[in-house]
Protein backbone atom coordinates (compact mmCIF):
# COMPACT_ATOMS: atom_id res chain seq x y z
CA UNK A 1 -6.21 0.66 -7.82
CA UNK A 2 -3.15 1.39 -6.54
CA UNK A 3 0.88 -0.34 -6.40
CA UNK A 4 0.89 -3.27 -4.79
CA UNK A 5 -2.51 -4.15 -4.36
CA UNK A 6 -3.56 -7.95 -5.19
CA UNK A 7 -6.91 -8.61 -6.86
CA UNK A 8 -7.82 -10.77 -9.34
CA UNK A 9 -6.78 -10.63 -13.37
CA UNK A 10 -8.19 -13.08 -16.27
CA UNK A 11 -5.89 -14.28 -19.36
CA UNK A 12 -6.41 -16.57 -21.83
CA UNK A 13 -4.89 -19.92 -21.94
CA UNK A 14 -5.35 -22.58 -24.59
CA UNK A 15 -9.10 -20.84 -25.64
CA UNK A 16 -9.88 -21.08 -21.92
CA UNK A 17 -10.14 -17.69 -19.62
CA UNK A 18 -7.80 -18.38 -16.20
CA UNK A 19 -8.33 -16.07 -13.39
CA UNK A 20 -5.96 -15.74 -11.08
CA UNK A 21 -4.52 -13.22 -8.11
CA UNK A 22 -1.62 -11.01 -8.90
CA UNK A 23 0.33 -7.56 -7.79
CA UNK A 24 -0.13 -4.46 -9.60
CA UNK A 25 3.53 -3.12 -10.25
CA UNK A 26 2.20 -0.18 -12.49
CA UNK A 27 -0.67 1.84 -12.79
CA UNK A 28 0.87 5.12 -15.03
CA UNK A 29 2.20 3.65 -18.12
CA UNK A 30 0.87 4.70 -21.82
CA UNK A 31 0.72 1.68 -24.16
CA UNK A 32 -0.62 2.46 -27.92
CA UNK A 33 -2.33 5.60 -26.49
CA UNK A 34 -4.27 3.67 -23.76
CA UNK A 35 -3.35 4.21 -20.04
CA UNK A 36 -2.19 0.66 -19.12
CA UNK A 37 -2.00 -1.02 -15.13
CA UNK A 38 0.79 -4.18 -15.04
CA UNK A 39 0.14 -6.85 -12.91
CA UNK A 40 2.71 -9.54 -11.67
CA UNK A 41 1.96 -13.12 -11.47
CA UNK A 42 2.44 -15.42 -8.88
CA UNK A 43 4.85 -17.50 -11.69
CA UNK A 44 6.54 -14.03 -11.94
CA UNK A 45 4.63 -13.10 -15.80
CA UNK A 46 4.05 -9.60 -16.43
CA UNK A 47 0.72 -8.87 -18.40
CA UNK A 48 -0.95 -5.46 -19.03
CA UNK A 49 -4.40 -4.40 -18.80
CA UNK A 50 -6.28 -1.06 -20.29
CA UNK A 51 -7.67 0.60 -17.60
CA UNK A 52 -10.65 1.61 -19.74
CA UNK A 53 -11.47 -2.50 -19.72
CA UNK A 54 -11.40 -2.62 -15.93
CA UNK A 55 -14.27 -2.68 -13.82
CA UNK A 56 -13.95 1.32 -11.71
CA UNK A 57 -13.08 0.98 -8.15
């Protein structure tokens, strides 16, 4: 996975799972000891995923 790629991210809305495309702005941030990719929405939200809970590439 690399900057500005789109795929596709889940988050949870009202109990429900949403899945929708976004742009990965960051793929070499450290969060809490976890190595950390942020993706961009298309309603410009930033959310952050652990790269040991994505699928490998």
């Amino acid at each position: 996975m690399e900057v500005g790629n789109i795929r596709e991210f889940g988050y949870w809305v009202n109990g429900n799972i949403v899945h929708e495309p976004a742009r990965v702005i960051s793929t070499d941030k450290v969060t809490s000891g976890l190595k950390v990719i942020e993706a961009e929405f298309q309603d410009g939200s930033v959310r952050k995923y652990s790269r040991q809970h994505l699928p490998k590439e």
